[in-house]
N, C-alpha and C. Protein backbone atom coordinates (compact mmCIF):
# COMPACT_ATOMS: atom_id res chain seq x y z
N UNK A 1 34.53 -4.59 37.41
CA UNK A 1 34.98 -5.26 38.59
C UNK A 1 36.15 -4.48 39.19
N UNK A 2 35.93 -4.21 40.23
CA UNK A 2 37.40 -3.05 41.03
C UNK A 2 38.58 -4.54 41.58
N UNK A 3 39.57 -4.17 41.58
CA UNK A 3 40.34 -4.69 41.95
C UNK A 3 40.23 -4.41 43.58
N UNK A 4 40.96 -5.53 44.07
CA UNK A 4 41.04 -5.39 45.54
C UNK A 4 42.48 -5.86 45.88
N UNK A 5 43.22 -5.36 46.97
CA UNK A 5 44.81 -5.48 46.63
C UNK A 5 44.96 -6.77 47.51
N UNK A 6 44.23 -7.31 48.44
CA UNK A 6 44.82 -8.26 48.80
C UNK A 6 43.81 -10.03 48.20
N UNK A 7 43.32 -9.73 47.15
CA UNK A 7 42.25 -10.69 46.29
C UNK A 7 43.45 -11.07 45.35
N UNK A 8 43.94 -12.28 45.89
CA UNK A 8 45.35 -13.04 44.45
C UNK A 8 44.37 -14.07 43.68
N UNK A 9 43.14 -14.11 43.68
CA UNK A 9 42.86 -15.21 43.35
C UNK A 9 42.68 -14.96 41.78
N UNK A 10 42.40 -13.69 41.39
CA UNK A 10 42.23 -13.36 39.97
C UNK A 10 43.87 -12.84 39.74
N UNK A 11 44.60 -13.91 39.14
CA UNK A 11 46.02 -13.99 38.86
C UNK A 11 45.94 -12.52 37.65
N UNK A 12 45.09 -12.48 36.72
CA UNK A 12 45.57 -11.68 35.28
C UNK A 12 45.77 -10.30 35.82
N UNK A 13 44.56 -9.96 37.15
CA UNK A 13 44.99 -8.24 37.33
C UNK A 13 46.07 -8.15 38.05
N UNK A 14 47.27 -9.01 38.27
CA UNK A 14 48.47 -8.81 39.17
C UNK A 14 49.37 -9.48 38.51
N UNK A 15 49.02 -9.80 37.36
CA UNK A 15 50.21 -10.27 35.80
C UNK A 15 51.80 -9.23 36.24
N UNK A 16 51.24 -8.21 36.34
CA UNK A 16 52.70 -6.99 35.94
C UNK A 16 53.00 -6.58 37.62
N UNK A 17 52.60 -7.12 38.37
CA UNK A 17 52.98 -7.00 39.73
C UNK A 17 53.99 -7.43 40.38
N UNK A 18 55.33 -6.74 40.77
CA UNK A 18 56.46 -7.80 41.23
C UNK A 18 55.73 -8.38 42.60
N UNK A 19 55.84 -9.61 43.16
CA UNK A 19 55.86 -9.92 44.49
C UNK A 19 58.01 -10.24 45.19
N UNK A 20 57.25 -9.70 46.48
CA UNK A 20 58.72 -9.98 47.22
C UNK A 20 59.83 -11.02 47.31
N UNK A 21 60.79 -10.93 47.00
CA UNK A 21 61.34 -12.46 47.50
C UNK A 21 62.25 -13.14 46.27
N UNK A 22 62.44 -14.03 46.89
CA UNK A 22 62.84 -15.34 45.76
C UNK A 22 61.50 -16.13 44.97
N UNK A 23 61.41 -16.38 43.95
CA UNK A 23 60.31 -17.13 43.41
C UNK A 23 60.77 -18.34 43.77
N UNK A 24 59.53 -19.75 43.85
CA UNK A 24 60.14 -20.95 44.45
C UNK A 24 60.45 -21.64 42.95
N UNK A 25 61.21 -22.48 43.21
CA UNK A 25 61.66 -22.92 42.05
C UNK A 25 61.58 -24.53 42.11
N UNK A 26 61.14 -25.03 43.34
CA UNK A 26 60.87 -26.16 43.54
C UNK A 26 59.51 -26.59 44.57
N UNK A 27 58.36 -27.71 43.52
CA UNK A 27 57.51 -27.71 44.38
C UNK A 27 57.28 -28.31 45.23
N UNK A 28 58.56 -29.16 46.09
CA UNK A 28 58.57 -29.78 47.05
C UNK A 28 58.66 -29.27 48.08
N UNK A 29 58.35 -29.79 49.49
CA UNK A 29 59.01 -29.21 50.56
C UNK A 29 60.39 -29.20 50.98
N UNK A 30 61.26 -28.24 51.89
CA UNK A 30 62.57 -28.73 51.96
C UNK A 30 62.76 -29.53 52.59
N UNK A 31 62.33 -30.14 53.92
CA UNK A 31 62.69 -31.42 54.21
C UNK A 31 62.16 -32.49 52.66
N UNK A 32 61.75 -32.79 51.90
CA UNK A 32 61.54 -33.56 50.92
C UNK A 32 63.16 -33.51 49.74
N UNK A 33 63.37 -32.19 49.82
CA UNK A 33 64.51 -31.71 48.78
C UNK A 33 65.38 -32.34 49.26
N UNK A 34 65.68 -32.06 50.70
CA UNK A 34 67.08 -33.13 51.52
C UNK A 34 67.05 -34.55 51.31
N UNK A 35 65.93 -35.03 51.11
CA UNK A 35 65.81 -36.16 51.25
C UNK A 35 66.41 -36.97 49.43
N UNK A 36 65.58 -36.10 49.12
CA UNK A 36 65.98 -36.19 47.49
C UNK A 36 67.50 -36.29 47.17
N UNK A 37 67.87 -35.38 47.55
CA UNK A 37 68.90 -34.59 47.09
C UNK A 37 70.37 -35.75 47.80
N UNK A 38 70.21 -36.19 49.17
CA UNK A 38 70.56 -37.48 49.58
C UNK A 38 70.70 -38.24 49.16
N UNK A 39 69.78 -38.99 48.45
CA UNK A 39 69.49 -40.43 47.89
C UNK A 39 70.41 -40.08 46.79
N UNK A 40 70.33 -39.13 45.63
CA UNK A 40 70.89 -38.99 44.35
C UNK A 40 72.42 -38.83 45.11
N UNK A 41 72.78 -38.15 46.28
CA UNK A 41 74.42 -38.44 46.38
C UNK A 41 74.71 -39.68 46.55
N UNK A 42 74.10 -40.53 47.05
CA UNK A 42 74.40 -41.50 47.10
C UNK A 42 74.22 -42.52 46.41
N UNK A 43 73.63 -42.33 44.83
CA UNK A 43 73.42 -43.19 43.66
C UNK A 43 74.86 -42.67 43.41
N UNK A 44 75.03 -41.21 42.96
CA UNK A 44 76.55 -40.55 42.69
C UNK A 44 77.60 -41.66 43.30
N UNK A 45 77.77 -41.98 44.38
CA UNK A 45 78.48 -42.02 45.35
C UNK A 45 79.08 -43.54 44.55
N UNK A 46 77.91 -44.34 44.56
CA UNK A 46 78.20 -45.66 44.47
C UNK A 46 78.62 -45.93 43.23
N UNK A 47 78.02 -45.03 41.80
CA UNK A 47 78.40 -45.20 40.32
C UNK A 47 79.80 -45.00 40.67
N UNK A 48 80.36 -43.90 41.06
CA UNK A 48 81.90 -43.78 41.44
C UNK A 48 82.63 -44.65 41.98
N UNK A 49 81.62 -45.75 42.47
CA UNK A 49 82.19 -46.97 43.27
C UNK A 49 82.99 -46.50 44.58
N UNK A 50 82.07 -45.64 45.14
CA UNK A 50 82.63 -45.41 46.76
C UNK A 50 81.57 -45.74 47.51
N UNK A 51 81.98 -46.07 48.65
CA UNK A 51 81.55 -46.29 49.72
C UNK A 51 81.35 -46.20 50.91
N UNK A 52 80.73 -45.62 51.85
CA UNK A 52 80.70 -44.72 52.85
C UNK A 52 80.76 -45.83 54.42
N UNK A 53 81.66 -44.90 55.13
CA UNK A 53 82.12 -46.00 56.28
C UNK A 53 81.88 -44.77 57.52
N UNK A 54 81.73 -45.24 58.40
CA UNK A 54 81.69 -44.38 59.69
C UNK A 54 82.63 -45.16 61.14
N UNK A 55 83.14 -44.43 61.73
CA UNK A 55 83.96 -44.92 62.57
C UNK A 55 84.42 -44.27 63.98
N UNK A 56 84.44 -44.44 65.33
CA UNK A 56 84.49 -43.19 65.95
C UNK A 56 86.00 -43.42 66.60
N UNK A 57 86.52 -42.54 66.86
CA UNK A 57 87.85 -42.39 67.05
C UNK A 57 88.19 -41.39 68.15
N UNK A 58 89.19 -41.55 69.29
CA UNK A 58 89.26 -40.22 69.90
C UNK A 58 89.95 -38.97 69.52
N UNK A 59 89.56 -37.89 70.23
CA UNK A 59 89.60 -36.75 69.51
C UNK A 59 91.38 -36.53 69.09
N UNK A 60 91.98 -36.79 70.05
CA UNK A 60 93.55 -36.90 69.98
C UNK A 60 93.81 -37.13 68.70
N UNK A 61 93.04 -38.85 68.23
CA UNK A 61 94.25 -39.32 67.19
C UNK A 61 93.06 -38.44 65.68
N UNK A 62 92.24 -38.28 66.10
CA UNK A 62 91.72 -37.27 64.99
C UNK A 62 92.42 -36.19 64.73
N UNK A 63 92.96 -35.53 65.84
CA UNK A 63 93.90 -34.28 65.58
C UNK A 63 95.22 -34.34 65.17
N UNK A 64 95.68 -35.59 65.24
CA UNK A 64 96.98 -36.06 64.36
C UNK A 64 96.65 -36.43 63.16
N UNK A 65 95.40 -37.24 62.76
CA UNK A 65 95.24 -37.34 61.81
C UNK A 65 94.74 -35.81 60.80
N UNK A 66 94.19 -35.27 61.44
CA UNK A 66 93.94 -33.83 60.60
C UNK A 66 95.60 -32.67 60.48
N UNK A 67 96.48 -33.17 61.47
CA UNK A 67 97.28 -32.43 61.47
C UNK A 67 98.43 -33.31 59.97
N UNK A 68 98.02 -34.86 60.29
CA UNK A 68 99.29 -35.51 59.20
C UNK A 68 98.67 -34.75 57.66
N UNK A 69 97.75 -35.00 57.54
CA UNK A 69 96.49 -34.30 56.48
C UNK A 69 96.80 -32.97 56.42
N UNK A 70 97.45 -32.60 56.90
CA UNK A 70 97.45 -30.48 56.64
C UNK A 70 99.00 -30.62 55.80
N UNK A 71 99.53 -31.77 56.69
CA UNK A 71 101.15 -31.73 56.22
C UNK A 71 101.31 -32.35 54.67
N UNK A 72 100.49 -33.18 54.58
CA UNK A 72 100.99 -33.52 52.81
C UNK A 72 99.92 -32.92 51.81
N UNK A 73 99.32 -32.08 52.84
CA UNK A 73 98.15 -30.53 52.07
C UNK A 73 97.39 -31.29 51.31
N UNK A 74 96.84 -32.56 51.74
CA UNK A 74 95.08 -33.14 51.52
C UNK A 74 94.59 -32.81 52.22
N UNK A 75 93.24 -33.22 52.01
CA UNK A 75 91.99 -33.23 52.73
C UNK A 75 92.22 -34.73 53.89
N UNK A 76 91.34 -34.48 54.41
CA UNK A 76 91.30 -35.88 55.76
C UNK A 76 90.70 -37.47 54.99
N UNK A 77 90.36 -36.99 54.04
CA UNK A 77 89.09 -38.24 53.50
C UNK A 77 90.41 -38.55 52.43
N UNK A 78 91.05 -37.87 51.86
CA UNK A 78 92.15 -38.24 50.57
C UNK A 78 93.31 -39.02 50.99
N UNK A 79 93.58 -37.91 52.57
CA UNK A 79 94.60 -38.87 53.41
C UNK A 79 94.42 -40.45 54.09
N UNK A 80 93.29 -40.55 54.40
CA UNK A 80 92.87 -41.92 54.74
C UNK A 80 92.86 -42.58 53.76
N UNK A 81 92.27 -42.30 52.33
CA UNK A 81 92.54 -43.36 51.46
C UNK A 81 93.98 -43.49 51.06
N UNK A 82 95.05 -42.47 50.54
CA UNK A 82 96.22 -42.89 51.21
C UNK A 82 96.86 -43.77 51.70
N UNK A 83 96.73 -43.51 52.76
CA UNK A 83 97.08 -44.82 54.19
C UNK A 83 96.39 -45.78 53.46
């Protein structure tokens, strides 16, 4: 049987063959991985007993607040709990 170079279907004659790339290491899709990968931060999230809040604010007092946050050299999320 001759080999043919673009025939992958007989895996053993291309055993010692590098192919290009990254090998996949996951057999999901990536929108599926995000999704995954989401949910488990947020099992994380809650065992830690946190809880996620959203809030909109204008940009001004955001920039005081990121600026009070630079001054006692936290993060914005460390400084709000803080306060």
């Amino acid at each position: 049987m001759a080999k043919i170079a673009t025939d992958r279907t007989t895996i053993d004659l291309f055993a010692l063959e590098k192919r290009p790339g990254r090998p996949k290491t996951n057999p999901l899709p990536r929108e599926e991985q995000l999704k995954l990968n989401k949910r488990n931060q947020i099992k994380r999230d809650r065992v830690k007993g946190l809880k996620r809040i959203e809030c909109k604010v204008p940009e001004k007092l955001c920039e005081k607040l990121d600026q009070a946050a630079l001054e006692a050299n936290m993060t914005r999320s460390n400084f709000i709990e803080y306060l």
